[in-house]
Protein backbone atom coordinates (compact mmCIF):
# COMPACT_ATOMS: atom_id res chain seq x y z
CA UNK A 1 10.02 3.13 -8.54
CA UNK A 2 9.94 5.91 -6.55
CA UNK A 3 6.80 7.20 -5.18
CA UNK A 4 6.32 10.20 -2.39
CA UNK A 5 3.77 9.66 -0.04
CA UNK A 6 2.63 11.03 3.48
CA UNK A 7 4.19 9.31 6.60
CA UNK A 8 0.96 7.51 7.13
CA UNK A 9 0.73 5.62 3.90
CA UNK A 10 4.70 5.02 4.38
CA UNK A 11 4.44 3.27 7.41
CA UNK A 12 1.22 1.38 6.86
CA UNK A 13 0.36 0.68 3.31
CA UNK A 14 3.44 0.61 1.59
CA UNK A 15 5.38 -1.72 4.16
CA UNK A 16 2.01 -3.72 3.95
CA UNK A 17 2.19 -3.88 -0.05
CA UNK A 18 6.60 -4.30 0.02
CA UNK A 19 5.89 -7.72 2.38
CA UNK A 20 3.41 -8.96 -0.15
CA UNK A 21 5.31 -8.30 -2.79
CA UNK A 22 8.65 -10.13 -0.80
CA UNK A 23 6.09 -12.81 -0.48
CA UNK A 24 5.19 -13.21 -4.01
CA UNK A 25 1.11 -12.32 -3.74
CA UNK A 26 1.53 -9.24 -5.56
CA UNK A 27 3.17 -8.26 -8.69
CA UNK A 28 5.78 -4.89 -8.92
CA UNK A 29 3.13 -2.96 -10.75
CA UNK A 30 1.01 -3.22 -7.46
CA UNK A 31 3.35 -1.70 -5.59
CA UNK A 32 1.80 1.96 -6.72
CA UNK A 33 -0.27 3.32 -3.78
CA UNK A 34 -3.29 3.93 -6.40
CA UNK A 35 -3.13 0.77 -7.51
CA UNK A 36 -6.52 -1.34 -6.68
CA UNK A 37 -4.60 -3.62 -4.43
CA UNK A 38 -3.33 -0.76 -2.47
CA UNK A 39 -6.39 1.10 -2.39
CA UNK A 40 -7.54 -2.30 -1.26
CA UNK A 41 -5.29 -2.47 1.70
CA UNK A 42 -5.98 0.79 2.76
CA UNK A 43 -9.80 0.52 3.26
CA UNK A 44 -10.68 0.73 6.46
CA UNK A 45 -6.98 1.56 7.86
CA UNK A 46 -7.53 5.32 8.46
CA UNK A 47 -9.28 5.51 11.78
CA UNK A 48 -11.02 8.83 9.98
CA UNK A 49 -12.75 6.83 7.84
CA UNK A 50 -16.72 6.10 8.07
């Protein structure tokens, strides 16, 4: 499941989503950064965001 990204969602959302995942909270197919539970994760992150 590869899936290129920018630096920023590397290093914040997608080691976020992997842990949760190593965890058990979130199935593989969340794993996508356009899933809902990544979009999820990602609100409010970006310190450009309103």
């Amino acid at each position: 499941m590869w899936q290129s990204c920018c630096k920023w969602h590397h290093d914040s959302v997608k080691q976020r989503l992997e842990a949760m995942y190593q965890h058990g909270r979130i199935p593989l197919s969340d794993l996508w950064l356009d899933s809902a539970v990544a979009l999820k994760v990602a609100q409010g992150m970006r310190c450009d965001e309103a």
